[in-house]
Protein backbone atom coordinates (compact mmCIF):
# COMPACT_ATOMS: atom_id res chain seq x y z
CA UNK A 1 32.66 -27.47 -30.72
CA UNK A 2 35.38 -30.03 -31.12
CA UNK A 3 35.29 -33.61 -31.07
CA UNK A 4 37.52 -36.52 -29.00
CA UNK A 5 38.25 -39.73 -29.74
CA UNK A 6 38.61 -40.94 -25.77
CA UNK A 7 40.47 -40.16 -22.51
CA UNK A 8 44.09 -41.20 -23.69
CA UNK A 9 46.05 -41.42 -20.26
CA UNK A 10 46.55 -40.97 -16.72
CA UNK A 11 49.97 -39.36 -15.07
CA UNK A 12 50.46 -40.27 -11.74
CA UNK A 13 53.14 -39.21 -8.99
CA UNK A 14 54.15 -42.29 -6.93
CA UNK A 15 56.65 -42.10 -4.53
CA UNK A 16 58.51 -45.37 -4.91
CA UNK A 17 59.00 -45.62 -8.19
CA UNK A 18 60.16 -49.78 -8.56
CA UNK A 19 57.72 -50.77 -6.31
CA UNK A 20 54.91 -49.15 -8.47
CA UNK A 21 56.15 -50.12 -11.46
CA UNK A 22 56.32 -53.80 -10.03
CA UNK A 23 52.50 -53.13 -9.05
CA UNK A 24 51.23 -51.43 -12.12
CA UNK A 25 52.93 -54.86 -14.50
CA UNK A 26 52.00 -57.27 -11.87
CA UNK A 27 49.25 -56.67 -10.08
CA UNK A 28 47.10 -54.56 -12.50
CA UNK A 29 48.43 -55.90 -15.48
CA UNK A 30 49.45 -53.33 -17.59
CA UNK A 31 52.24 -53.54 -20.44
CA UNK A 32 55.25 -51.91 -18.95
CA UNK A 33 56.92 -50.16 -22.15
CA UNK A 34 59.64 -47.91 -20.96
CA UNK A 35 61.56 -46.13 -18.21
CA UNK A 36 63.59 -43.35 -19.01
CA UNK A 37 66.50 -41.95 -18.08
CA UNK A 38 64.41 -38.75 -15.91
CA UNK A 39 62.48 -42.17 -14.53
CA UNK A 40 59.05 -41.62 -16.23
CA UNK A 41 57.53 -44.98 -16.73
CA UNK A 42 55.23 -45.60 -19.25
CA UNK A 43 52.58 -48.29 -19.52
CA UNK A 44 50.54 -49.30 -21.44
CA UNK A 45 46.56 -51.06 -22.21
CA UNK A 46 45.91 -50.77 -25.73
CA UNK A 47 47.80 -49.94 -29.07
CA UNK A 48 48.97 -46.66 -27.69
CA UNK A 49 52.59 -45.86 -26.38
CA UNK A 50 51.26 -45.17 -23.13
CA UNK A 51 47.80 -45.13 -21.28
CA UNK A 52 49.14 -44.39 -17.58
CA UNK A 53 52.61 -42.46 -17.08
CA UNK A 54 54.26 -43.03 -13.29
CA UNK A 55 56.53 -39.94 -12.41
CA UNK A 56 58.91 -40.60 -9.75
CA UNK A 57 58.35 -37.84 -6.75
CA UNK A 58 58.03 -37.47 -2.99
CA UNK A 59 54.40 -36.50 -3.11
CA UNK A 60 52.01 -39.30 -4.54
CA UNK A 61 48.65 -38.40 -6.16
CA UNK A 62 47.44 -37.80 -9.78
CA UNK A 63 49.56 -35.04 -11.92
CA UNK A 64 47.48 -34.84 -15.39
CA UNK A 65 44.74 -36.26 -17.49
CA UNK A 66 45.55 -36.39 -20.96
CA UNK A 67 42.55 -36.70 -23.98
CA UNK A 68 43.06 -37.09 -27.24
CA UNK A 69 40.64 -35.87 -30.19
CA UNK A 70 39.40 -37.35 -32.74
CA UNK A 71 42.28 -35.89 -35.70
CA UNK A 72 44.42 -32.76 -36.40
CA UNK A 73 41.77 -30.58 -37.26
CA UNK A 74 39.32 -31.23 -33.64
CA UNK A 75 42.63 -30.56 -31.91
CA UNK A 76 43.20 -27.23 -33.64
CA UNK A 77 39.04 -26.51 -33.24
CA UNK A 78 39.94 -27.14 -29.34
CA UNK A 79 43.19 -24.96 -28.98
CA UNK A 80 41.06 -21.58 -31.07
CA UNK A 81 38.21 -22.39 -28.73
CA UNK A 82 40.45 -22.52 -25.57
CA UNK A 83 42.37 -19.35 -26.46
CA UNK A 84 39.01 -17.67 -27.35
CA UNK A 85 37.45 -18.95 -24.11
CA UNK A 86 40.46 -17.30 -22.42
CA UNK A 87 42.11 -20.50 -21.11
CA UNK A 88 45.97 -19.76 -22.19
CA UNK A 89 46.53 -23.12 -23.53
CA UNK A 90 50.36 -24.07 -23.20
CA UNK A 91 52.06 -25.81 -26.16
CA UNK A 92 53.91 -28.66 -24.88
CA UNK A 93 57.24 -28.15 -26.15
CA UNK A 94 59.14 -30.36 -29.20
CA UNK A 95 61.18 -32.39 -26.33
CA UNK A 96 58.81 -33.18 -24.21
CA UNK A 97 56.52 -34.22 -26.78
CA UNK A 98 59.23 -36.48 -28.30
CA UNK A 99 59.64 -37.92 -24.55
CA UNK A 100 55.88 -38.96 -24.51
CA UNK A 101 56.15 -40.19 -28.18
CA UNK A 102 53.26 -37.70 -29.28
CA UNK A 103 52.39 -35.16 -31.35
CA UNK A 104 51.22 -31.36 -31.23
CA UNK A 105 50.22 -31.80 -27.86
CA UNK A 106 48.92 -28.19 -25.34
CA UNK A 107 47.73 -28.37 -21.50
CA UNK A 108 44.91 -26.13 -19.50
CA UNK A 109 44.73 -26.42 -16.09
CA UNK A 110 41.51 -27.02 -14.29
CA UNK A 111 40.55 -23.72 -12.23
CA UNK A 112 38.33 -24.89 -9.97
CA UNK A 113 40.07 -28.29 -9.02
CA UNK A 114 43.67 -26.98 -10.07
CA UNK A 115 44.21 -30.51 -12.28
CA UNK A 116 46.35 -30.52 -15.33
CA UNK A 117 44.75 -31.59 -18.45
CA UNK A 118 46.21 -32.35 -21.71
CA UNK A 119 44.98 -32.19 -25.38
CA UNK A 120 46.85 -34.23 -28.40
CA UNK A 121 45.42 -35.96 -31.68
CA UNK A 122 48.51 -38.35 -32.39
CA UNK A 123 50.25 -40.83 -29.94
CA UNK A 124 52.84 -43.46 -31.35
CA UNK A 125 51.17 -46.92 -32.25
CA UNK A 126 52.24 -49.74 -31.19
CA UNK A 127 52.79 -52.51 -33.96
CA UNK A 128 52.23 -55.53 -31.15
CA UNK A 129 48.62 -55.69 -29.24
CA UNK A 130 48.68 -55.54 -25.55
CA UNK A 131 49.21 -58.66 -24.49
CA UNK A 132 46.90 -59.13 -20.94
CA UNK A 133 49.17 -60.98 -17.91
CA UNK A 134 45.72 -61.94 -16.73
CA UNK A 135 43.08 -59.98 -16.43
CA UNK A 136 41.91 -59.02 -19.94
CA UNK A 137 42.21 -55.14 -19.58
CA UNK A 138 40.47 -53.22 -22.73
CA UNK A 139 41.13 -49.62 -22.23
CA UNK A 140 41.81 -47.15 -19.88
CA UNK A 141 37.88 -46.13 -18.50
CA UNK A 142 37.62 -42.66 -16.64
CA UNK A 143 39.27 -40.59 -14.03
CA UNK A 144 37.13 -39.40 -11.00
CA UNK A 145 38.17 -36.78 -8.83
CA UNK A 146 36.73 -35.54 -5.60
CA UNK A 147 35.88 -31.98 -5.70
CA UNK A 148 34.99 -29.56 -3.90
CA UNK A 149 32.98 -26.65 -6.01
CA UNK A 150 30.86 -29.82 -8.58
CA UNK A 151 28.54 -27.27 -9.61
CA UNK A 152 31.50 -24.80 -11.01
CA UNK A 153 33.82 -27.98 -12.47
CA UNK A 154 30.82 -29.51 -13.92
CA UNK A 155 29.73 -26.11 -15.90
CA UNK A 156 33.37 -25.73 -17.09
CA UNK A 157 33.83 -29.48 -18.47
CA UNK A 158 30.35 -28.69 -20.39
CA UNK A 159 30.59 -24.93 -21.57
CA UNK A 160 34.44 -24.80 -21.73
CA UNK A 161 35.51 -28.48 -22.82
CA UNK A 162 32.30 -30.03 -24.39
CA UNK A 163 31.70 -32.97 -22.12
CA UNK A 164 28.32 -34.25 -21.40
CA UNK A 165 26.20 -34.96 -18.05
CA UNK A 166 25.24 -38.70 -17.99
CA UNK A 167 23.92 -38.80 -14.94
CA UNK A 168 23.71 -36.40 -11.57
CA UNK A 169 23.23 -38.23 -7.99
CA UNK A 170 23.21 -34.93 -5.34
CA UNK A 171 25.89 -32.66 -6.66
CA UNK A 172 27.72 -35.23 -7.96
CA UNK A 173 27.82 -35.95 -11.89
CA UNK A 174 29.22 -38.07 -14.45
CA UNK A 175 30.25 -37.03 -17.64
CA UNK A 176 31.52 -37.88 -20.74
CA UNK A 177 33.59 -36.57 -23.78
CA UNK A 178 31.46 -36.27 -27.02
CA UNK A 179 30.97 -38.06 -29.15
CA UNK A 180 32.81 -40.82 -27.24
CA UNK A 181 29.70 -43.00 -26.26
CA UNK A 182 31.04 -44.94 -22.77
CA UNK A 183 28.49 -43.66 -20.06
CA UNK A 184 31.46 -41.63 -17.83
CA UNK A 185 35.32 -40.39 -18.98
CA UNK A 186 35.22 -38.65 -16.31
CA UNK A 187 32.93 -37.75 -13.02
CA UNK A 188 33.31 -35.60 -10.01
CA UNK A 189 32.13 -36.95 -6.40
CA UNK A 190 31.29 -33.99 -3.96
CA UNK A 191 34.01 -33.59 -1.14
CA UNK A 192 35.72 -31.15 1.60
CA UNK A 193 39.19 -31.59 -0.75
CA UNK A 194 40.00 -31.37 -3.96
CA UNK A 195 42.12 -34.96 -4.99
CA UNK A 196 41.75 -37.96 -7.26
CA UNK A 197 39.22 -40.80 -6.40
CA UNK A 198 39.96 -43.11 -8.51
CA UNK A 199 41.38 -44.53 -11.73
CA UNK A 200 39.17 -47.03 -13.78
CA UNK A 201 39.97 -49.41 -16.58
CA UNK A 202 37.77 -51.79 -18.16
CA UNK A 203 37.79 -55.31 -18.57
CA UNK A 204 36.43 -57.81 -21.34
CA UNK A 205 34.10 -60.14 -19.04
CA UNK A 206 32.44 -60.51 -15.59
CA UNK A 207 35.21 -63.23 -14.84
CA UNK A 208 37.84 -60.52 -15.08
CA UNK A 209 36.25 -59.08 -11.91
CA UNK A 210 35.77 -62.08 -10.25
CA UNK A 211 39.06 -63.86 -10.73
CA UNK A 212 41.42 -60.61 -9.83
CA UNK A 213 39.07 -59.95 -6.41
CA UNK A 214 40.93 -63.44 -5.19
CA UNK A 215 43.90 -62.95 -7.04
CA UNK A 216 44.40 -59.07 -5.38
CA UNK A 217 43.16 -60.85 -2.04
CA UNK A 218 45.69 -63.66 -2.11
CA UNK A 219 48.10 -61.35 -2.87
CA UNK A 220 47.24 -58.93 0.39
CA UNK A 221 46.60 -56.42 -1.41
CA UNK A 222 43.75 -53.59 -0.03
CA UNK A 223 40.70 -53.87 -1.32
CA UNK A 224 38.73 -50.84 -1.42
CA UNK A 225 35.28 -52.18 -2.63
CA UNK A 226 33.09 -54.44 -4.28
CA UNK A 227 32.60 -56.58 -6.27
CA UNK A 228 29.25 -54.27 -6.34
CA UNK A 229 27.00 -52.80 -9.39
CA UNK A 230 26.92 -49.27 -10.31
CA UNK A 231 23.44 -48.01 -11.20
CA UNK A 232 24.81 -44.89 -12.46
CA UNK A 233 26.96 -46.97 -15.41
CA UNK A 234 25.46 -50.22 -14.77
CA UNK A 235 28.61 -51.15 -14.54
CA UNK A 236 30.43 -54.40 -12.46
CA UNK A 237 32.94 -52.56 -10.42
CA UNK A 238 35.76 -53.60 -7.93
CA UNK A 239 38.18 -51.64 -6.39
CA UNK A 240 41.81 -51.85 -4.81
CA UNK A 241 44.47 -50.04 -3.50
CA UNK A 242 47.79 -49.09 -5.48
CA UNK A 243 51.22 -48.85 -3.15
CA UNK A 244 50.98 -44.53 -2.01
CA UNK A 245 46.90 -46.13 -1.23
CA UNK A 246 45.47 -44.37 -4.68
CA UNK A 247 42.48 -46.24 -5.05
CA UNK A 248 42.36 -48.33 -8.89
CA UNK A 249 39.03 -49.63 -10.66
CA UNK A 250 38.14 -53.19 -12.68
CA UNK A 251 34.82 -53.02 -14.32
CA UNK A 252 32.67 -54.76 -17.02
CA UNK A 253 29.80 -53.30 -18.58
CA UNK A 254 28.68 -49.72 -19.43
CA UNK A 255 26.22 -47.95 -20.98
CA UNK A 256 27.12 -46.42 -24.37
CA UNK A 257 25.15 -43.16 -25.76
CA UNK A 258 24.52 -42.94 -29.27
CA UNK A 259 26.30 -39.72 -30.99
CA UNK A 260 22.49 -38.20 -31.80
CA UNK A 261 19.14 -38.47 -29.64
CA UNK A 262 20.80 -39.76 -26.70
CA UNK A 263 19.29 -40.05 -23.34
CA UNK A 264 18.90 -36.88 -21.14
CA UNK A 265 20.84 -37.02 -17.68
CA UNK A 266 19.15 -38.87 -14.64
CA UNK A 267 18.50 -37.11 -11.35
CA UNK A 268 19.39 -40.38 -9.81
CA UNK A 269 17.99 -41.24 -5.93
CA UNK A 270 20.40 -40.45 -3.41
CA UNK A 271 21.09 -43.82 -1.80
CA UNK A 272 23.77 -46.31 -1.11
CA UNK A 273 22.03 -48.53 -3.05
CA UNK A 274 22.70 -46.35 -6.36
CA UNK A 275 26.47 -46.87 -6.43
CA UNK A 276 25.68 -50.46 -5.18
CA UNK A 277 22.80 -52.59 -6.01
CA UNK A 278 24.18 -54.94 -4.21
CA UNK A 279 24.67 -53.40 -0.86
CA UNK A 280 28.33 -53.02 -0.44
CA UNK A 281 29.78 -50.40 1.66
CA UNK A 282 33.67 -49.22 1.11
CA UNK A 283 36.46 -48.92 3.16
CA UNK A 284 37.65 -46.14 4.95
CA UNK A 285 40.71 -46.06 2.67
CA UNK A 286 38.59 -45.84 -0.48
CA UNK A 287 39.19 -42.70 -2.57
CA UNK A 288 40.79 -41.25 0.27
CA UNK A 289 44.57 -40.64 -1.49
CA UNK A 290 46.18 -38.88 -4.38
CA UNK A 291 46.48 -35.44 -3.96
CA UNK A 292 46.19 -33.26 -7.33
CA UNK A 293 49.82 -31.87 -8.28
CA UNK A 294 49.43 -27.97 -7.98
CA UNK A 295 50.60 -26.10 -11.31
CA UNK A 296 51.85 -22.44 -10.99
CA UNK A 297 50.14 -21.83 -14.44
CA UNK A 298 46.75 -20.04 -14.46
CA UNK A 299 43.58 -19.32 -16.11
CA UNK A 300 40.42 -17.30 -15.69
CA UNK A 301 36.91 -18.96 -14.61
């Protein structure tokens, strides 16, 4: 099976485009690199050109997860094991891949959840590091989507895309893309509709967490929930609310899995106190927005 390096971005349709882009720079932080003339913006977290895309449209909610492997020849492994596999990867063609300043790049869509994801080995690097505004961002952390059929989306991430159960709690799972060692790239939460829940990016140190919680509450913007800790990812989490209400993550800490002998997956007790040890309860609003863009491309279970 093939090999990734991490989970590389995040495309998201917003439906006011200026004040998200205001949002994404200001409030979380990112590096805003570019807008372009079709009104993609592109931000960034880390050396790459871009680790979350805004697309201007009159639906908000999440429109594709890109990953990138680990070099040339994984991505190739992936695209022989995807046609094989009978997924109809779709080359993303020359223009659009000079648009998103990448290179080969090819997309499958999800069948089960119906979400876009996207495979590519090269991105442009950036000569100057990201420069934090204020909270110290490291990378871009994991997607986690609301689903409705875990059991069928979980067996296709593992047979299909070779991702990894860290941990199940009920149907729901978190999983991660070998041999990338972060407890969760990715996780599904059991649900009546199929939609994102929420976007996650990692911070260098507990006062990252602490300090934006009264920065985003001074500011009036929605908090979701937290500060808590994850028992799943041990993780320090907080959440808040984006402008269309998609719910973002800050967290510090995770477990990392070594490439060989690693842990198996927990059947973890079903309990509020397993996504918080420390007894918080979220909002209504939490992971309650961002529909999943619907493609009209296709491919068999």
């Amino acid at each position: 099976m093939f090999r990734y390096k991490k989970i590389g971005y995040v495309a998201l349709n917003v439906n006011d485009l200026d004040k998200s882009t205001k949002f994404y720079e200001q409030v979380v932080g990112l590096q805003h690199v570019e807008t372009n003339e079709k009104g993609l913006t592109f931000f960034r977290c880390s050396n790459d050109h871009h680790n979350v895309i805004l697309y201007p449209s009159t639906e908000s909610g999440i429109k594709r997860v890109g990953f990138q492997l680990e070099n040339d020849q994984q991505l190739e492994i992936a695209y022989s094991e995807f046609v094989k596999n009978g997924l109809h990867p779709r080359e993303v063609s020359e223009t659009e891949q000079k648009e998103l300043k990448q290179g080969r790049s090819f997309r499958i869509v999800e069948p089960n959840t119906g979400l876009e994801l996207e495979f590519y080995s090269k991105m442009m690097y950036m000569i100057k590091d990201f420069a934090p505004k204020h909270t110290k961002i490291q990378r871009l952390g994991h997607v986690v989507l609301n689903c409705v059929d875990v059991e069928s989306t979980i067996k296709f991430f593992v047979e299909k895309l070779n991702f990894i159960v860290s941990d199940h709690l009920g149907e729901n799972a978190w999983l991660r893309c070998f041999p990338n060692p972060y407890h969760h790239s990715f996780a599904l939460i059991k649900n009546t509709e199929n939609k994102l829940h929420h976007v996650n990016f990692m911070v260098e140190d507990i006062d990252d967490i602490g300090i934006a919680r009264n920065r985003i509450l001074n500011g009036e913007v929605p908090i979701a929930f937290g500060p808590g800790r994850h028992e799943p990812s041990e993780s320090i989490f907080f959440y808040f609310l984006d402008p269309d209400g998609m719910t973002m993550e800050y967290s510090f800490g995770m477990e990392e899995f070594p490439e060989d002998n690693a842990r198996d997956a927990r059947l973890l007790e079903t309990s509020p106190w397993t996504l918080d040890r420390w007894g918080g309860k979220p909002s209504p609003e939490f992971a309650s927005k961002g529909k999943i863009e619907k493609k009209l491309d296709s491919i068999v279970k």
